[in-house]
Protein backbone atom coordinates (compact mmCIF):
# COMPACT_ATOMS: atom_id res chain seq x y z
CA UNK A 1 94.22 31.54 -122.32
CA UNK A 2 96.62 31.88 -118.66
CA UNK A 3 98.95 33.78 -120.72
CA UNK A 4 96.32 36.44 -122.01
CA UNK A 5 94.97 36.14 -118.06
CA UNK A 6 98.63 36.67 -116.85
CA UNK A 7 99.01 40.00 -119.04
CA UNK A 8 96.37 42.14 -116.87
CA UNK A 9 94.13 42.61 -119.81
CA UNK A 10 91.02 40.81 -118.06
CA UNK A 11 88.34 41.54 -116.09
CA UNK A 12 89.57 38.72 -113.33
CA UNK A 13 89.30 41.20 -110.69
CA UNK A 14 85.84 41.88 -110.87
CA UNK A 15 83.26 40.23 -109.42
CA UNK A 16 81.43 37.55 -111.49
CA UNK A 17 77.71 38.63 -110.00
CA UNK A 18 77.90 42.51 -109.52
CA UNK A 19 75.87 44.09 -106.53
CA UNK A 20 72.99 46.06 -107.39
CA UNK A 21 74.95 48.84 -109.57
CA UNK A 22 72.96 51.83 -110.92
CA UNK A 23 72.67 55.25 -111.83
CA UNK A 24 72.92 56.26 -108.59
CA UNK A 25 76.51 54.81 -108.48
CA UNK A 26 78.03 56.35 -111.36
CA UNK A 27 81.16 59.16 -109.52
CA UNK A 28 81.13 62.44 -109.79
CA UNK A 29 82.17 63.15 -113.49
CA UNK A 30 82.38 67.36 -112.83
CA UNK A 31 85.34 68.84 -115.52
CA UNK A 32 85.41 65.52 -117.77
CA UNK A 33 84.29 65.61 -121.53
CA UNK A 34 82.72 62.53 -122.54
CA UNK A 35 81.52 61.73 -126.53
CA UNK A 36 78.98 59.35 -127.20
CA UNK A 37 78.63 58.39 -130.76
CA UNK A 38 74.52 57.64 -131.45
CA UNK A 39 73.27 59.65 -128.58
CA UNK A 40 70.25 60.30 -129.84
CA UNK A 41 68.14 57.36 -129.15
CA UNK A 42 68.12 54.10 -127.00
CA UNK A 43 71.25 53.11 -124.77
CA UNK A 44 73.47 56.30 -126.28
CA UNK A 45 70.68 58.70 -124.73
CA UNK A 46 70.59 56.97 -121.47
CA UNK A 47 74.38 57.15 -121.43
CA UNK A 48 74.57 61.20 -122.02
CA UNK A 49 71.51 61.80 -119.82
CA UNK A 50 73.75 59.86 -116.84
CA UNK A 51 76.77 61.22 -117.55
CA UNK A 52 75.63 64.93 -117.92
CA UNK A 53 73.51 64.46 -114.51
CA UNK A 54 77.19 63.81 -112.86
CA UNK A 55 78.71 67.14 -114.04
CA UNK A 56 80.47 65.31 -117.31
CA UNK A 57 80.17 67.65 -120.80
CA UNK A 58 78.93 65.48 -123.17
CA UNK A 59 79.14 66.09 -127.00
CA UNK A 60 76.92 63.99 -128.87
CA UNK A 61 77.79 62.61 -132.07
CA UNK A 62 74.72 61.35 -134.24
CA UNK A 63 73.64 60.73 -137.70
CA UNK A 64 70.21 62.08 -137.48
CA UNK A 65 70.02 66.24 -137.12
CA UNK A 66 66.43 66.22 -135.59
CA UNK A 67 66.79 63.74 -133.38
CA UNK A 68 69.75 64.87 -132.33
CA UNK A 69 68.30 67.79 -131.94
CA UNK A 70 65.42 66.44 -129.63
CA UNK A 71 67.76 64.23 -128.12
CA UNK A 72 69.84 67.15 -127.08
CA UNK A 73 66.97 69.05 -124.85
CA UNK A 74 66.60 65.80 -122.79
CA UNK A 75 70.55 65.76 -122.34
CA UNK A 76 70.47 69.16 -121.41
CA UNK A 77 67.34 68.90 -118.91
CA UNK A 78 69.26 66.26 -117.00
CA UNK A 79 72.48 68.53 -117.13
CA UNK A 80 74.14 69.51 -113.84
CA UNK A 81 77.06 71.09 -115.35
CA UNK A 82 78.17 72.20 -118.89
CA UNK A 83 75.67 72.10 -121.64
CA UNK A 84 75.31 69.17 -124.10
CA UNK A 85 76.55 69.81 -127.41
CA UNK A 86 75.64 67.78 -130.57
CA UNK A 87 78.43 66.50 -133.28
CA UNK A 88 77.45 66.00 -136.41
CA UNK A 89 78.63 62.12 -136.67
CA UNK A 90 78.03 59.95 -139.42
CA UNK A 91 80.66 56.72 -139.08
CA UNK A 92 78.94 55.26 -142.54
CA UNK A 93 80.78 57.89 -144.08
CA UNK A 94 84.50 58.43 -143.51
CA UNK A 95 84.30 61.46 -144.80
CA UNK A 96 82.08 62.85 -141.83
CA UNK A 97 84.28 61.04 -139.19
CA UNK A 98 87.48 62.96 -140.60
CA UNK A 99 85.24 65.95 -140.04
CA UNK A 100 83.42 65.54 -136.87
CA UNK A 101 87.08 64.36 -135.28
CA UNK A 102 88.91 67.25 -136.97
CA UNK A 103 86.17 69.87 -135.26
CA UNK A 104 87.16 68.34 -131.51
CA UNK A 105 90.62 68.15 -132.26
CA UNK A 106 90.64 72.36 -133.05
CA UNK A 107 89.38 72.90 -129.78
CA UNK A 108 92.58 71.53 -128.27
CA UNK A 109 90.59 69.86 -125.51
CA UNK A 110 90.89 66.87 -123.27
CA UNK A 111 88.51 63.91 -124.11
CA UNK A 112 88.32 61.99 -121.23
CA UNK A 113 86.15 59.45 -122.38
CA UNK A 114 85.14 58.20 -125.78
CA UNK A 115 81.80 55.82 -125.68
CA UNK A 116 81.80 54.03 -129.32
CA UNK A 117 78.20 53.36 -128.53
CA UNK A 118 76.42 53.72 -132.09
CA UNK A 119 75.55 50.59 -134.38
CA UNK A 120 73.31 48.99 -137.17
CA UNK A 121 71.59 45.54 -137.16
CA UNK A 122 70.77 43.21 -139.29
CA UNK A 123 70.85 45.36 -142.60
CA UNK A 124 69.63 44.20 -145.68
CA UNK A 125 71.77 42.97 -148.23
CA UNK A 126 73.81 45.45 -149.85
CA UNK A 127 73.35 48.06 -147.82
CA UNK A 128 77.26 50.14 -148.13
CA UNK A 129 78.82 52.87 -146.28
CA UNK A 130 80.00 55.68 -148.36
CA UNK A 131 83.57 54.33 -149.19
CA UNK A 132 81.70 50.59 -150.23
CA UNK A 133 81.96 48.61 -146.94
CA UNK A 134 79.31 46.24 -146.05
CA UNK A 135 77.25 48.56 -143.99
CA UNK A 136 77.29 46.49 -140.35
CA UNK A 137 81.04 46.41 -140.42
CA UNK A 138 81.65 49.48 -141.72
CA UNK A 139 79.50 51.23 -139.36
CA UNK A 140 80.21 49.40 -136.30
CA UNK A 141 83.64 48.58 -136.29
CA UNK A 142 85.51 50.53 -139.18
CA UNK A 143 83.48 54.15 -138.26
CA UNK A 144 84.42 53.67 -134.43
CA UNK A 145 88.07 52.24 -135.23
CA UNK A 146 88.90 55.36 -137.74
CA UNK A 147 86.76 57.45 -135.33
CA UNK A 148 88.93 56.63 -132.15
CA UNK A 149 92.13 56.70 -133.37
CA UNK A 150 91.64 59.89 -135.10
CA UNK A 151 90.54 61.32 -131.53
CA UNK A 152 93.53 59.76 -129.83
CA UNK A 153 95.58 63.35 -129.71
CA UNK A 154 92.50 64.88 -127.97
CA UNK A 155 91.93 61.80 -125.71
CA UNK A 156 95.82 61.59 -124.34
CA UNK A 157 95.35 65.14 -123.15
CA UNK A 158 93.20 63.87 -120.76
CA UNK A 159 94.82 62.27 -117.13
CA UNK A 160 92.98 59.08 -117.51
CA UNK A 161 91.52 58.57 -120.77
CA UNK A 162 89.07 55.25 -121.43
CA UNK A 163 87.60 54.33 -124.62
CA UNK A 164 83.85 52.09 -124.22
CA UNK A 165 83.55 49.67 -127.21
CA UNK A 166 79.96 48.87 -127.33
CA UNK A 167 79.66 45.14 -128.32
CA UNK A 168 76.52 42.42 -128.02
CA UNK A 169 75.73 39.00 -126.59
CA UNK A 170 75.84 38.21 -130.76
CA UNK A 171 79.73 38.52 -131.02
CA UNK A 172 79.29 34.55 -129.21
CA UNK A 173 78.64 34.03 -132.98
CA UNK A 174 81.24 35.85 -134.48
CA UNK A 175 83.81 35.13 -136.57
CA UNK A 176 85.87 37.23 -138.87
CA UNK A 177 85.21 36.38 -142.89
CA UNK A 178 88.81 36.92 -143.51
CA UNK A 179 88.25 36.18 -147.54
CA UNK A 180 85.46 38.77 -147.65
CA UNK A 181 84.87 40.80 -144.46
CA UNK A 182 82.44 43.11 -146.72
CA UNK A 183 80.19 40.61 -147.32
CA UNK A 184 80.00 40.87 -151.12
CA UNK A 185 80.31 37.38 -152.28
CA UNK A 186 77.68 35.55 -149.69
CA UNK A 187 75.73 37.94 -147.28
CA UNK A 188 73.81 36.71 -144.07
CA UNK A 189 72.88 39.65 -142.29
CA UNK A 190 73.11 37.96 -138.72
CA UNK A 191 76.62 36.66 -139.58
CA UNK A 192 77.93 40.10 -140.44
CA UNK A 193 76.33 41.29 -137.77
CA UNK A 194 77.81 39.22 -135.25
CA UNK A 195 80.97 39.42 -136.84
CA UNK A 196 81.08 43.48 -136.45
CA UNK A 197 80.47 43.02 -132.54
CA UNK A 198 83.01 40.33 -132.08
CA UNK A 199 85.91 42.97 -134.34
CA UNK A 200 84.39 45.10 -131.46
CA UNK A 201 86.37 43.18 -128.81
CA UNK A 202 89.46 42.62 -131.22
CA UNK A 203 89.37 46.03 -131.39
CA UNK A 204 89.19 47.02 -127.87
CA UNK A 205 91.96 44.27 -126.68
CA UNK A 206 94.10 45.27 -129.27
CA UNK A 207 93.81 48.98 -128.87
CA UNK A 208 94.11 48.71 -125.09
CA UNK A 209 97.16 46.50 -125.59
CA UNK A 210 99.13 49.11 -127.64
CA UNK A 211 97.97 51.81 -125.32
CA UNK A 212 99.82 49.97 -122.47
CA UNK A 213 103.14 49.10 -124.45
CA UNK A 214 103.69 52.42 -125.20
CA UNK A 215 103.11 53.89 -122.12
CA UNK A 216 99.89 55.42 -122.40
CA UNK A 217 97.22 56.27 -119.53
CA UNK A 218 94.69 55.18 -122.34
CA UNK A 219 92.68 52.27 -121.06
CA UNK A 220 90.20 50.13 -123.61
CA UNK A 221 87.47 48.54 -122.27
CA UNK A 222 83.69 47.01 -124.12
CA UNK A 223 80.60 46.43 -122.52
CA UNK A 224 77.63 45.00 -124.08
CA UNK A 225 73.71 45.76 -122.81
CA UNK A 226 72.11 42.02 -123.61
CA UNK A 227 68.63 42.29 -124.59
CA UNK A 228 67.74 45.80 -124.42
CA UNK A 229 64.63 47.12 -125.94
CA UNK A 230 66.16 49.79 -128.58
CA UNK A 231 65.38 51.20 -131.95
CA UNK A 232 68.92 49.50 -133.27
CA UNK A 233 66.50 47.29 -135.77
CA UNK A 234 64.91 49.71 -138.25
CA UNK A 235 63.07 46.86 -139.96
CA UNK A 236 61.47 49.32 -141.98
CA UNK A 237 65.03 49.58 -144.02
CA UNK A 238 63.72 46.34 -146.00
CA UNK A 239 59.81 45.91 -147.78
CA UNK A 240 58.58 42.34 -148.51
CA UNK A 241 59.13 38.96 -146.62
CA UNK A 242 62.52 40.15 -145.55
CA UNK A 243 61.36 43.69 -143.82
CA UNK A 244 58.13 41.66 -142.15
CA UNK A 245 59.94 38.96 -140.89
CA UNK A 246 62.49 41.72 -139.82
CA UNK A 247 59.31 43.09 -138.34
CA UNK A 248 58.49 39.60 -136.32
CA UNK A 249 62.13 39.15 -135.25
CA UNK A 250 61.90 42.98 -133.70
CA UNK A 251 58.57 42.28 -132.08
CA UNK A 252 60.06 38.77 -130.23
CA UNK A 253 63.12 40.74 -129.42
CA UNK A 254 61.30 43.93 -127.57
CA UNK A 255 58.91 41.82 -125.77
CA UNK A 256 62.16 39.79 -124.05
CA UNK A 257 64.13 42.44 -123.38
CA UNK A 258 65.23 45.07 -120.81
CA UNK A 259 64.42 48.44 -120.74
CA UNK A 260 67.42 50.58 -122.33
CA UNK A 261 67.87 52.56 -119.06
CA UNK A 262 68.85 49.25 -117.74
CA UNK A 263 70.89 48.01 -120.81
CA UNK A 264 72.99 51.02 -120.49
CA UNK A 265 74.39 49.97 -116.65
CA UNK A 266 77.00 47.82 -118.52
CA UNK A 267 78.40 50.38 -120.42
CA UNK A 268 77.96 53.41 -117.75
CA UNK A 269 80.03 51.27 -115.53
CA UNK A 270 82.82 50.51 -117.96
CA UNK A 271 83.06 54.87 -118.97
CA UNK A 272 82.90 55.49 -114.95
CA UNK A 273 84.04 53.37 -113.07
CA UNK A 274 87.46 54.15 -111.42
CA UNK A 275 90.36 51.41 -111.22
CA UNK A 276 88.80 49.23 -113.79
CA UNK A 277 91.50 46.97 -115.73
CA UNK A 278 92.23 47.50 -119.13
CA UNK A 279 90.39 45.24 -121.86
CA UNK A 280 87.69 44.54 -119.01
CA UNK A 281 84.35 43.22 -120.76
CA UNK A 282 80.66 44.60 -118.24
CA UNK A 283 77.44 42.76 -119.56
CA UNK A 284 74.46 42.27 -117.51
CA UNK A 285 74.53 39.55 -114.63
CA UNK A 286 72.08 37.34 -116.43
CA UNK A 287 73.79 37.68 -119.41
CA UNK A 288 70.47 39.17 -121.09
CA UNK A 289 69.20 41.12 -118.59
CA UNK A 290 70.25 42.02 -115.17
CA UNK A 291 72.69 44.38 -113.21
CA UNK A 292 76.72 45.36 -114.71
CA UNK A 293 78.86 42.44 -113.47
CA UNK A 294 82.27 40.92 -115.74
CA UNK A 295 80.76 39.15 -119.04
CA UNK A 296 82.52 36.29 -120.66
CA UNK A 297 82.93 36.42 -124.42
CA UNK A 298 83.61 34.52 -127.36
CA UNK A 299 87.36 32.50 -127.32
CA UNK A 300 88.34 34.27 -130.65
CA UNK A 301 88.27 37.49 -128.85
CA UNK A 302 91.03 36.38 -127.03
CA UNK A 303 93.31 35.49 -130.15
CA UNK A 304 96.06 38.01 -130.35
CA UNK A 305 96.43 37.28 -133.93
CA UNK A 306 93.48 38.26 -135.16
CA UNK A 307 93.13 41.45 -133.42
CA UNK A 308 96.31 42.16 -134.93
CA UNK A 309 94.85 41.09 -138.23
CA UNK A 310 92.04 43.03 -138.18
CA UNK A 311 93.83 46.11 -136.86
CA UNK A 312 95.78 45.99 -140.29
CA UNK A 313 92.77 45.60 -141.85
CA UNK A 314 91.24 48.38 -140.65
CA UNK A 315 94.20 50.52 -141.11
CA UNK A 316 94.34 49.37 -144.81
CA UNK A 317 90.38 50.30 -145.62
CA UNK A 318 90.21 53.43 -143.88
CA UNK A 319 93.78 54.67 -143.86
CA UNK A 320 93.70 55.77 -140.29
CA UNK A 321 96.70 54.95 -138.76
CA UNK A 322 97.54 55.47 -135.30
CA UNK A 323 100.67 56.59 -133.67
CA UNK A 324 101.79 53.02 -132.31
CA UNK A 325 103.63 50.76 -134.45
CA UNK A 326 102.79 46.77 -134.63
């Protein structure tokens, strides 16, 4: 682990128990662009409201048209400088993330920060994305990998670009199912799940790594909100003993959590924050609730090999490849 401390990829410089970080904090974000995949609910509306009330132009990239759409007055109320826009995102669908990238790319804009905040939980079995993938690992990591690197021409425009990998406190649990990352042989839904948020720091360490080795301004950094009181269970996805004891896990989980205003600090500070390393990982100083300060993570997210694994992975089921070799 010194050598992976030695390479500048951790959050070492960053204080273990963070001051009382909010809002309030955030810079000035006046003539940056800023996407945030699922902004239309939870911890992706609290980031766009923030970042819109500091000047940023956020473009919202969600599944759901009429929340989106209700989501998007909100944004806009909160707005201090150019008005919110909504993307038309689905990242269960590869289909729409060719799209919704291909739209921003036209523009020929600057993206000067990418927030891969959106996610599923704890899907029933044999729920699939559009192109077959198990559903939690196709939406959270796969969507968001293809999603990314298909932006990357519109983020290096930008002076200082920085990519937020939303990740959770259930990557501790992770670990990639090399024979069968989709899940179709043996499914446990809290498994796969915890395996998509621990590819979410693979991801992040190995993008920010490639950014730096070829001389990119691109930094990669994930955050994670701990218990946040969200709408990222839909328990009503599943009927019978599995949806109502999705039902009783939900209930537990709201009435321990944080509010989502405050699970969003994490990830607010890791888009805004200026001079923060590369690969840095912000969680809440309690670990499930409290203020942004460094997080630890799970040991595999370290391993070098199998971020480079999975990046081939990912490049082989969604043939998005980006402009760095191995």
């Amino acid at each position: 682990m010194a050598n992976v401390f030695s390479a500048g990829t951790t959050t070492a410089s960053l204080p273990l128990i963070a001051r009382r970080w909010t809002i309030d904090d955030i810079p000035d974000q006046t003539g940056k662009t800023a996407v945030v995949t699922g902004a239309n609910s939870g911890l992706g509306l609290c980031t766009a409201e923030a970042l819109a009330a500091k000047g940023a132009h956020v473009l919202m990239a969600c599944r759901n048209e009429l929340k989106a759409a209700a989501a998007l007055e909100s944004v806009a109320a909160a707005a201090t400088g150019p008005k919110p826009e909504v993307l038309p995102l689905d990242l269960a669908d590869l289909t729409s993330v060719r799209r919704a990238a291909d739209h921003l790319d036209v523009r020929g804009n600057a993206i000067d920060v990418l927030v891969n905040n959106a996610g599923v939980m704890a899907l029933p079995r044999n729920v699939r994305t559009a192109e077959g993938f198990d559903a939690q690992f196709g939406t959270n990591h796969l969507g968001h990998y293809a999603f990314t690197g298909l932006l990357l021409p519109a983020l290096l425009r930008a002076p200082d670009p920085r990519v937020v990998t939303v990740s959770s406190i259930a990557a501790w649990g992770g670990v990639i199912n090399w024979p069968d990352p989709n899940w179709r042989v043996l499914y446990v839904r809290w498994l796969a799940y915890s395996q998509s948020k621990l590819a979410n720091l693979l991801f992040t360490a190995e993008l920010n790594r490639r950014a730096r080795e070829h001389g990119t301004a691109l930094i990669a950094v994930s955050a994670h909100p701990g218990l946040s009181a969200t709408n990222l269970y839909d328990s009503e996805a599943e009927k019978g003993v599995g949806g109502r004891l999705a039902a009783l896990q939900q209930r537990v989980l709201v009435g321990l959590a944080q509010s989502d205003r405050m699970g969003a600090l994490p990830q607010l500070y890791a888009a805004t924050m200026p001079g923060l390393p590369g690969n840095s990982y912000l969680g809440p100083a309690f670990e499930t609730f409290g203020y942004p300060r460094r997080a630890f993570r799970n040991p595999l997210a370290y391993s070098r090999t199998q971020a480079r694994a999975l990046w081939r992975l990912s490049e082989s089921l969604t043939d998005v490849h980006y402009p760095w070799p191995h």
